[in-house]
C-alpha atoms as a PDB file:
ATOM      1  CA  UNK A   1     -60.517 -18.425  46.772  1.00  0.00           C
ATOM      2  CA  UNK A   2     -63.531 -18.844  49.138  1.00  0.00           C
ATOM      3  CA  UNK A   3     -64.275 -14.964  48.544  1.00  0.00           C
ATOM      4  CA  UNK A   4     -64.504 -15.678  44.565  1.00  0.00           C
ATOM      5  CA  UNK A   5     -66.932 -18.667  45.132  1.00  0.00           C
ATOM      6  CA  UNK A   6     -68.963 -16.680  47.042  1.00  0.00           C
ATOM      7  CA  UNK A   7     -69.112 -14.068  44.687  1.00  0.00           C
ATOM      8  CA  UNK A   8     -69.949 -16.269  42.065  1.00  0.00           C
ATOM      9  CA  UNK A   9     -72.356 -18.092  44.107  1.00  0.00           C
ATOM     10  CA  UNK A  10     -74.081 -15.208  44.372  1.00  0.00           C
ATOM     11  CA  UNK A  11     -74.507 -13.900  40.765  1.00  0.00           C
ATOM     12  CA  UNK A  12     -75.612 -17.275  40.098  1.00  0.00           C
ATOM     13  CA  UNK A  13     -78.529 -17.327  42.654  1.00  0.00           C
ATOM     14  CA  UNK A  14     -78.928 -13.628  41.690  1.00  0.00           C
ATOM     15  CA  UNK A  15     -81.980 -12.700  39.471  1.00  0.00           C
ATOM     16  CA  UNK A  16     -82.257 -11.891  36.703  1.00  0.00           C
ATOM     17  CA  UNK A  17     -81.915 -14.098  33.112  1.00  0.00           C
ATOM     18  CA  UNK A  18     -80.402 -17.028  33.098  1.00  0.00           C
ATOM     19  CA  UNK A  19     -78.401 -16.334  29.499  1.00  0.00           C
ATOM     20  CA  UNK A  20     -77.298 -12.979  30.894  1.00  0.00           C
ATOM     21  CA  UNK A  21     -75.895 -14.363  34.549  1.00  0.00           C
ATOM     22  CA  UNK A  22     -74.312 -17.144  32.472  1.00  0.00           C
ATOM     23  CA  UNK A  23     -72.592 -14.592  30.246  1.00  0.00           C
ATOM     24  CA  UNK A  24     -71.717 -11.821  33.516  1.00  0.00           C
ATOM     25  CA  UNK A  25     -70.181 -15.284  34.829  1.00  0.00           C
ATOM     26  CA  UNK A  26     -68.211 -15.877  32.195  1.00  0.00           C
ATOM     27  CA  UNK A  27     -66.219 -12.391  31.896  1.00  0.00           C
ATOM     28  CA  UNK A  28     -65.657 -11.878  35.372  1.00  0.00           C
ATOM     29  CA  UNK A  29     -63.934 -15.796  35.313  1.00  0.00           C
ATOM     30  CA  UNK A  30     -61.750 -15.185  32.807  1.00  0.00           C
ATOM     31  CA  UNK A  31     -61.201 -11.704  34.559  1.00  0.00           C
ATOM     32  CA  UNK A  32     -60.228 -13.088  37.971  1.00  0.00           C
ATOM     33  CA  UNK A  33     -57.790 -16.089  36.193  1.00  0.00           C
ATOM     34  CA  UNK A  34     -55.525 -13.463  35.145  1.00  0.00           C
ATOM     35  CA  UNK A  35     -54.183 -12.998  38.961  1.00  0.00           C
ATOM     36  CA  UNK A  36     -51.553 -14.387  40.725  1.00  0.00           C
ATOM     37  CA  UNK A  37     -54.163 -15.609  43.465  1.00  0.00           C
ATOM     38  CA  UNK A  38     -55.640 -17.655  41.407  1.00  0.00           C
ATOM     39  CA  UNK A  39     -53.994 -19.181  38.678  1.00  0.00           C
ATOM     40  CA  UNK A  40     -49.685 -19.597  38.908  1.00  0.00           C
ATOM     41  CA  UNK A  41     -47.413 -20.985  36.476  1.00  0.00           C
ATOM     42  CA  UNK A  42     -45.340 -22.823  38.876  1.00  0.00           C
ATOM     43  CA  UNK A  43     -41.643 -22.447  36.900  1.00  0.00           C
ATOM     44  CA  UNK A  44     -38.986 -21.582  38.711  1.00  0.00           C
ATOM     45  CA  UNK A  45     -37.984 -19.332  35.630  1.00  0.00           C
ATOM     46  CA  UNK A  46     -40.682 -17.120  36.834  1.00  0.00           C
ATOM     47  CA  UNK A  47     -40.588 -17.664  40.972  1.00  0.00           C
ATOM     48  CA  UNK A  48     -39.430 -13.883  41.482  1.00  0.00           C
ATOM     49  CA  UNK A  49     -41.992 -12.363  39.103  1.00  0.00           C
ATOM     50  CA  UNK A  50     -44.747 -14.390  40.277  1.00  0.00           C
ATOM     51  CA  UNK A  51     -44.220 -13.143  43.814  1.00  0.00           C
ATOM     52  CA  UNK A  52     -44.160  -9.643  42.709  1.00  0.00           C
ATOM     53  CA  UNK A  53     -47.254 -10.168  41.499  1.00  0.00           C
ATOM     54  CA  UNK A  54     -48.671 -12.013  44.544  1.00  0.00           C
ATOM     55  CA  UNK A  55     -47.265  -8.871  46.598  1.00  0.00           C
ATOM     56  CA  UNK A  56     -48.460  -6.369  44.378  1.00  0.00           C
ATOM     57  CA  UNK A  57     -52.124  -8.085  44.554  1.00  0.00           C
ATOM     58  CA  UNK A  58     -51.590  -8.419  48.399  1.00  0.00           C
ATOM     59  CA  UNK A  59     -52.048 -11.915  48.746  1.00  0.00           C
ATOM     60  CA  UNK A  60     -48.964 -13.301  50.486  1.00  0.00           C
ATOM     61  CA  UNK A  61     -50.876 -14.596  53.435  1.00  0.00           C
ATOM     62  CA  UNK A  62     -50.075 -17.915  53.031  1.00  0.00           C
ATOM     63  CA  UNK A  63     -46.523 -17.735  52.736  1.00  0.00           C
ATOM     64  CA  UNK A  64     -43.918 -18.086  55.859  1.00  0.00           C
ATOM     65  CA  UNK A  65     -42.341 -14.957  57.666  1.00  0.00           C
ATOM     66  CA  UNK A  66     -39.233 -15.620  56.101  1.00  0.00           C
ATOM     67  CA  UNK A  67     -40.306 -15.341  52.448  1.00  0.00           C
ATOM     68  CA  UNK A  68     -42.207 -12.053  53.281  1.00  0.00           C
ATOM     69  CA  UNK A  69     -39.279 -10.804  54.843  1.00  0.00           C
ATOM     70  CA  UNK A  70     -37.796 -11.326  52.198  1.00  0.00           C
ATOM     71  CA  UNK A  71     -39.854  -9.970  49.584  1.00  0.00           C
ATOM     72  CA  UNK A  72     -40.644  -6.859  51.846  1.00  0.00           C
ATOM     73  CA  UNK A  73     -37.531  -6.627  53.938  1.00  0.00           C
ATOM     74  CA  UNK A  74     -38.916  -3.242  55.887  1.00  0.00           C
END
């Protein structure tokens, strides 16, 4: 999440117009809420898929050795 700030911090402060940084901004938010990373539906309906996802994005850092293990058993 830090990463996207940063990012974002940085077209901000970038230059350029204001209108068009706004808009460049705007896209690449609604871009990134799309992944698992950083938006989750938390439903147990939809545990399994959402980890998938989280795998398939390679963001399962956070999660215990167990639960990797078991999502990537090799």
């Amino acid at each position: 999440m830090q990463k996207l700030l940063d990012e974002y911090a940085a077209i901000i402060a970038g230059a350029g117009n204001p209108s068009d940084k706004f808009w460049m901004l705007e896209e690449r938010l609604l871009n990134d809420v799309r992944h698992a990373g950083v938006y989750v539906e938390r439903r147990h309906s939809t545990m399994v898929e959402t980890l998938f996802r989280l795998l398939v994005e390679k963001n399962l850092g956070g999660f215990s050795d167990g639960l990797r293990h078991w999502i990537l058993p090799c």
